[in-house]
Protein backbone atom coordinates (compact mmCIF):
# COMPACT_ATOMS: atom_id res chain seq x y z
CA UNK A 1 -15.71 -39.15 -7.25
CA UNK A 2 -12.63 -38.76 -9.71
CA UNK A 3 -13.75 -34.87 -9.53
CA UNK A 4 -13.55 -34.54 -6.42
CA UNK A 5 -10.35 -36.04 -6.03
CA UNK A 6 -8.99 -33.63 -8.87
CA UNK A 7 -10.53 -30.48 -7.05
CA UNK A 8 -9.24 -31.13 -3.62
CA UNK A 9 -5.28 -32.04 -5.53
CA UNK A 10 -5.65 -28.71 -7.14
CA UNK A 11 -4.01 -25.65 -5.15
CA UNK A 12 -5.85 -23.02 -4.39
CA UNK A 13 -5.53 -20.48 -6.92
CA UNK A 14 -3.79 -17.46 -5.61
CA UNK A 15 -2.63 -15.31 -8.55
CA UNK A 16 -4.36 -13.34 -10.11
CA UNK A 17 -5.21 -13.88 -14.38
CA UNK A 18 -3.74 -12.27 -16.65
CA UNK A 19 -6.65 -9.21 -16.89
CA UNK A 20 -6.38 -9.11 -13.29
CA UNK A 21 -2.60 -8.90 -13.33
CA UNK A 22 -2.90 -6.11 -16.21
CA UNK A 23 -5.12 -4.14 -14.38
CA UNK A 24 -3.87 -4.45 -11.15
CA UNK A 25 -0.02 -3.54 -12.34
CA UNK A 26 -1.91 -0.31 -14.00
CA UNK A 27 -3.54 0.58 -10.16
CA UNK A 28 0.19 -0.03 -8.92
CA UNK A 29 1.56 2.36 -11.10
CA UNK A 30 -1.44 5.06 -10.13
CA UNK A 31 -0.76 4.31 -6.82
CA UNK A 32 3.31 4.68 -6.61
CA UNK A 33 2.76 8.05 -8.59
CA UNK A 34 0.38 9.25 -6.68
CA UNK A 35 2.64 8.94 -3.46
CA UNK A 36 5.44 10.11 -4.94
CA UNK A 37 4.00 13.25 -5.32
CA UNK A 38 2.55 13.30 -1.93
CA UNK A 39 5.92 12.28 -0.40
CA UNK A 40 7.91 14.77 -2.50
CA UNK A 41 5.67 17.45 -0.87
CA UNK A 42 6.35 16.19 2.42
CA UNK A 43 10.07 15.69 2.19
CA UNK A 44 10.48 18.66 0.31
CA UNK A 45 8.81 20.94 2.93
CA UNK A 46 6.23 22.76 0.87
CA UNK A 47 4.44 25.46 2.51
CA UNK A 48 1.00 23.38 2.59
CA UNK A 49 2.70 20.46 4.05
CA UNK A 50 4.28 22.72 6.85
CA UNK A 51 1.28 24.14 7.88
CA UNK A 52 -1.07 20.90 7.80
CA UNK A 53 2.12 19.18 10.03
CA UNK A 54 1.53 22.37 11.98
CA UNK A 55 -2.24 21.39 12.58
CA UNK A 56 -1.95 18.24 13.65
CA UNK A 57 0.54 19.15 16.39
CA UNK A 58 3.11 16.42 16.14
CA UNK A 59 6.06 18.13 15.18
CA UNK A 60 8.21 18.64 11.99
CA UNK A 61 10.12 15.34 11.95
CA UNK A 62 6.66 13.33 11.73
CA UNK A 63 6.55 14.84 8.05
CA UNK A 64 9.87 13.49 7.11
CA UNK A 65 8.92 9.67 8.76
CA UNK A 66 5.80 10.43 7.07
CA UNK A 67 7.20 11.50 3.42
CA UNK A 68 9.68 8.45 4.14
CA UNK A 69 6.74 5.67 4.73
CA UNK A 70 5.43 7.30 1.32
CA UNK A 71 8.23 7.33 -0.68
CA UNK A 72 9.21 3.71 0.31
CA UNK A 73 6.04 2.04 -0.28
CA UNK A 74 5.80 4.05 -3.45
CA UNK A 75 8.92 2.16 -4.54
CA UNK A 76 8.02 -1.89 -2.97
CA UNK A 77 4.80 -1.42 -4.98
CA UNK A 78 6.04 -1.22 -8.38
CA UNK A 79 8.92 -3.77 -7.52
CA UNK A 80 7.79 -7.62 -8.71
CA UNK A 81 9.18 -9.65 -5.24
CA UNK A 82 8.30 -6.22 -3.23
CA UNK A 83 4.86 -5.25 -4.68
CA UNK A 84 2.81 -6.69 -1.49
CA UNK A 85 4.99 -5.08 1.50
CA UNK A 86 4.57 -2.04 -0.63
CA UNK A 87 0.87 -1.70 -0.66
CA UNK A 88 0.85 -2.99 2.75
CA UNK A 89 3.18 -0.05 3.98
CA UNK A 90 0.88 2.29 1.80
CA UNK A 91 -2.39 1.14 3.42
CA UNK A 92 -0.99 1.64 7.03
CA UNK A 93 0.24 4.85 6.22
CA UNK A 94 -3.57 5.89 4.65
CA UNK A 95 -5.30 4.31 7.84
CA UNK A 96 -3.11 6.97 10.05
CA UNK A 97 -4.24 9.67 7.18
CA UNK A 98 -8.27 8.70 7.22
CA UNK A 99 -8.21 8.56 11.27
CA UNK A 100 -6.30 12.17 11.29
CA UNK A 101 -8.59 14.07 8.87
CA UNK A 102 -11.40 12.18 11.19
CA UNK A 103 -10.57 12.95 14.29
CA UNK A 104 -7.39 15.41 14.50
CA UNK A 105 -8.57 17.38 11.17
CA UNK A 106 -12.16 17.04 11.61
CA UNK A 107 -12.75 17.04 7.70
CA UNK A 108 -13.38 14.51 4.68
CA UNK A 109 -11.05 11.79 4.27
CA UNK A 110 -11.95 11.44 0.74
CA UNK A 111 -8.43 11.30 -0.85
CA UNK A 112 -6.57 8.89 2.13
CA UNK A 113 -9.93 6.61 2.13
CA UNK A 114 -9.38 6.48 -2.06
CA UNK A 115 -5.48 6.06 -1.91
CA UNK A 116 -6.39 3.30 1.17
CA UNK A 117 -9.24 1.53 -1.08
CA UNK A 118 -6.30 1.07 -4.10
CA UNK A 119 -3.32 0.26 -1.92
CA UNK A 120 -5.90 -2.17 -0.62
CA UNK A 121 -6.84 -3.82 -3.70
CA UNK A 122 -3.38 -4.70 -4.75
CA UNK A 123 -2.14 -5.83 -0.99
CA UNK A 124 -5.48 -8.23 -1.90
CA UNK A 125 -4.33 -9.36 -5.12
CA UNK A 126 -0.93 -10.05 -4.37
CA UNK A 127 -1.36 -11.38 -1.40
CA UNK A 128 0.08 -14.61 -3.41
CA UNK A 129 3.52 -13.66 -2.94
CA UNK A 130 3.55 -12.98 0.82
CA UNK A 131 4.04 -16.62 1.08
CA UNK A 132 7.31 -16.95 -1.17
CA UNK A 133 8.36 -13.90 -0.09
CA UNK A 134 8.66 -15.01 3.39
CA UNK A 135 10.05 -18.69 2.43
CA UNK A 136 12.75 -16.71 0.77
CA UNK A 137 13.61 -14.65 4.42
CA UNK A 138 13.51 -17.91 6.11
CA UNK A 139 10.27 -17.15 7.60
CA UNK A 140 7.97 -19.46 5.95
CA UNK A 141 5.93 -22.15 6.93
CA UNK A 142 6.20 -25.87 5.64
């Protein structure tokens, strides 16, 4: 009975250990890098990224939003208080990727589905500090 009692004071545990924080801040740091590079391409206007804009049909300036989304989640995942909203904005931004090499591309998604799958796994495991991080906007729940 005194178990009980003990298990149902005890919070939910919601961060991660410290392997898990290790190894997620190492997938963080893949992940920032790797959209750096693939928002520097964008914003930068390299040839490849003209043309594939080109393909898809939806103009120039969806590039620059794109290369923006990119380059800003790159940063809010590496940030402590930020690292959440930043994988959060990254997997949004790779769901629009894996849907337009589906059905606007008509080829593999293998890289967006990969970058989604990571950007995932750290929204996941840091989901603990959507709940602070709200508090601290004002937007929390009591």
């Amino acid at each position: 009975m005194a178990q009980s009692a003990l298990t149902a004071a005890t919070p939910a545990r919601t961060q991660p250990g410290k392997a898990a924080n290790i190894a997620l801040w190492v997938v963080q740091i893949l992940v920032a890098l790797a959209f750096l590079g693939a928002a520097s391409g964008k914003l930068l206007g390299t040839p490849d990224m003209v043309g594939l804009y080109e393909t898809i049909g939806v103009g120039q300036w969806f590039r620059y939003v794109t290369g923006l989304f990119e380059l800003t989640g790159a940063i809010l995942i590496v940030v402590p208080r930020t690292k959440f909203f930043g994988a959060a904005l990254l997997s949004m931004v790779m769901v629009g990727a894996v849907l337009t090499h589906l059905f606007i591309l008509h080829n593999a998604p293998t890289a967006p589905a990969v970058l989604l799958l990571l950007a995932g796994i750290v929204a996941w495991g840091r989901r603990g500090g959507l709940k602070p991080a709200l508090s601290r906007l004002g937007l929390g729940t009591s």
